[in-house]
Protein backbone atom coordinates (compact mmCIF):
# COMPACT_ATOMS: atom_id res chain seq x y z
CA UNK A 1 -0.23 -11.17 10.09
CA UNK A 2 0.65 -8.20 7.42
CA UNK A 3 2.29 -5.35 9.04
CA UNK A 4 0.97 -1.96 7.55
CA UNK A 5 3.65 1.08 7.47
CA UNK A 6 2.69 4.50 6.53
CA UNK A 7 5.38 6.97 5.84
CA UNK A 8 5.34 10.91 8.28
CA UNK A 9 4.48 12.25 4.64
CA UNK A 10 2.16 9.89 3.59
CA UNK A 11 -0.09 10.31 6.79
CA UNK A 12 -0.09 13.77 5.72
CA UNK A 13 -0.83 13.54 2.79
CA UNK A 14 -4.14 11.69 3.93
CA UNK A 15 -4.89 14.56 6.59
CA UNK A 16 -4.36 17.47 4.00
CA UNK A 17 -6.70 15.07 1.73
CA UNK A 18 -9.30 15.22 4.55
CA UNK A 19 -8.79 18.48 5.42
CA UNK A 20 -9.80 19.35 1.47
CA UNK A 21 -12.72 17.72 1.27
CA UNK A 22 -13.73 18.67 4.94
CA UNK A 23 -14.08 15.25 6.47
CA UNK A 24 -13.90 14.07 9.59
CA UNK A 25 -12.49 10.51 11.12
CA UNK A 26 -15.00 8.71 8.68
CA UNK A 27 -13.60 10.12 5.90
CA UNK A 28 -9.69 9.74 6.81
CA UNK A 29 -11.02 5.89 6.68
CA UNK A 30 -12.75 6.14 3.11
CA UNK A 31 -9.72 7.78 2.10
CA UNK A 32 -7.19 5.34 3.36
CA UNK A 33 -10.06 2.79 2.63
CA UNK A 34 -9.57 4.01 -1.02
CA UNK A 35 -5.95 3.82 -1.16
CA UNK A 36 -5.78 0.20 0.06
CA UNK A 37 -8.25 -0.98 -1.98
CA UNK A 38 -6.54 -3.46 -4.53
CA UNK A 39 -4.73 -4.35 -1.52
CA UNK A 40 -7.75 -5.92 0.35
CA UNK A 41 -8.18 -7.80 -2.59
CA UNK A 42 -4.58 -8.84 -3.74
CA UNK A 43 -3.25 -9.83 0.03
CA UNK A 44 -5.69 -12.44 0.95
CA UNK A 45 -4.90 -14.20 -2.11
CA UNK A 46 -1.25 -14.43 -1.34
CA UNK A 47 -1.18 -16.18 1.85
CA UNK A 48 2.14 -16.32 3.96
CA UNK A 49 3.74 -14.25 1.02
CA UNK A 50 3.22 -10.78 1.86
CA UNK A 51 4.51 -9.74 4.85
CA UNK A 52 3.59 -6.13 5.03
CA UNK A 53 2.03 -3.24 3.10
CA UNK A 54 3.63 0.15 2.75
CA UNK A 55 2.34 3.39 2.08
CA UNK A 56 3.61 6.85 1.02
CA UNK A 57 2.91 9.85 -0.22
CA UNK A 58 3.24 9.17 -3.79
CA UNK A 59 0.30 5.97 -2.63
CA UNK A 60 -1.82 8.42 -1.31
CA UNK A 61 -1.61 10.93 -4.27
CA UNK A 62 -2.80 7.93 -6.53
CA UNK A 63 0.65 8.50 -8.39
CA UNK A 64 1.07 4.48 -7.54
CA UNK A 65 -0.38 2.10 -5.98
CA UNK A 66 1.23 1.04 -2.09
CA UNK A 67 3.81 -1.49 -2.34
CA UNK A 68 3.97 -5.56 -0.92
CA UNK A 69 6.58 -6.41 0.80
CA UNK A 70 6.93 -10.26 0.48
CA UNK A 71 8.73 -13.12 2.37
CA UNK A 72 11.42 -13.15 3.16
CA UNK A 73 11.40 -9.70 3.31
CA UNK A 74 10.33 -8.37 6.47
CA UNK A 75 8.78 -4.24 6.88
CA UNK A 76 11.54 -3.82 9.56
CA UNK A 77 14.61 -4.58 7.08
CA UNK A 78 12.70 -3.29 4.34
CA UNK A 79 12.62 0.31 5.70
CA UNK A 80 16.15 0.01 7.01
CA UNK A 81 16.95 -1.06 3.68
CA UNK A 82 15.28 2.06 2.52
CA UNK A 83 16.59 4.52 4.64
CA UNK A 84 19.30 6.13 2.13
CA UNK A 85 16.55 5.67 -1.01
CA UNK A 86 14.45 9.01 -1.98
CA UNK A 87 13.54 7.47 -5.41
CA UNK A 88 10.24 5.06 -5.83
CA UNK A 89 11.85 3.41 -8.90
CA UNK A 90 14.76 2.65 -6.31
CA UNK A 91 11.86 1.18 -3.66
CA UNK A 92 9.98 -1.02 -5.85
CA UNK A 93 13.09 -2.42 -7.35
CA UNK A 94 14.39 -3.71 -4.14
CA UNK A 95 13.51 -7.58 -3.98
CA UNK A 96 10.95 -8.95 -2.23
CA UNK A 97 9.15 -5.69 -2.78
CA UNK A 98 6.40 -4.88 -5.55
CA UNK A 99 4.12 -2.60 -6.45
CA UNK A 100 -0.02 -3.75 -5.54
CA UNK A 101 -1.67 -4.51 -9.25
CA UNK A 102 -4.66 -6.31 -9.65
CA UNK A 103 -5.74 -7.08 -13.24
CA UNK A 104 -9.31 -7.87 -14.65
CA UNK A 105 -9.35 -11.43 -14.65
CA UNK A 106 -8.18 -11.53 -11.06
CA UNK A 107 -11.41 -9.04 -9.97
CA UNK A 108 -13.18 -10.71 -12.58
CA UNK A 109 -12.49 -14.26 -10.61
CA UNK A 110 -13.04 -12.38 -7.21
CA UNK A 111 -16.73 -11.21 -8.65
CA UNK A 112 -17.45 -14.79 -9.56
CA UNK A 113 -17.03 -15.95 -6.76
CA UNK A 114 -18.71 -13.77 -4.38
């Protein structure tokens, strides 16, 4: 029950990406695959907490990683919230919202356990 939002320019970014490397639909899913990939791992550990998963350009581009939105917060008053905002800084300090970081003990744990 995570709601996934990708921004007009971030879903071009991913095209343009595709169209680069000359993929087809396989690779627009490695690439998003790629983006989201601390996010498969960080989301199932926060059960009932995050309530969506954002994506822009800037995501795509690898110049950060998508951001969480989190209870209360919902993705619908998160991107009305963010309507007027250009900046990331501005995004991620919004509450409720942060930026997807796993660190090495966490995929450390997660390869444990597997």
């Amino acid at each position: 029950n995570v709601d996934f939002h990708i921004t007009e320019c971030g879903l071009r970014q991913v095209a343009q990406t595709a169209l680069e490397k000359k993929t087809g639909a396989r690779g627009l899913r490695t690439i998003l695959e790629n983006i989201l990939m601390e996010t498969m791992f960080v989301v199932p550990n926060e059960p009932g907490r995050v309530t969506g998963v954002y994506v822009d350009a800037a995501a795509v581009a690898g110049e950060r990683s998508p951001l969480l939105i989190k209870a209360p917060l919902s993705m619908q008053a998160f991107l009305d919230s963010t309507s007027e905002l250009d900046e990331v800084t501005e995004i991620s300090e919004i509450e409720g919202v942060e930026i997807v970081s796993i660190d090495e003990a966490e995929l450390n744990a997660h390869d444990l356990s597997a």
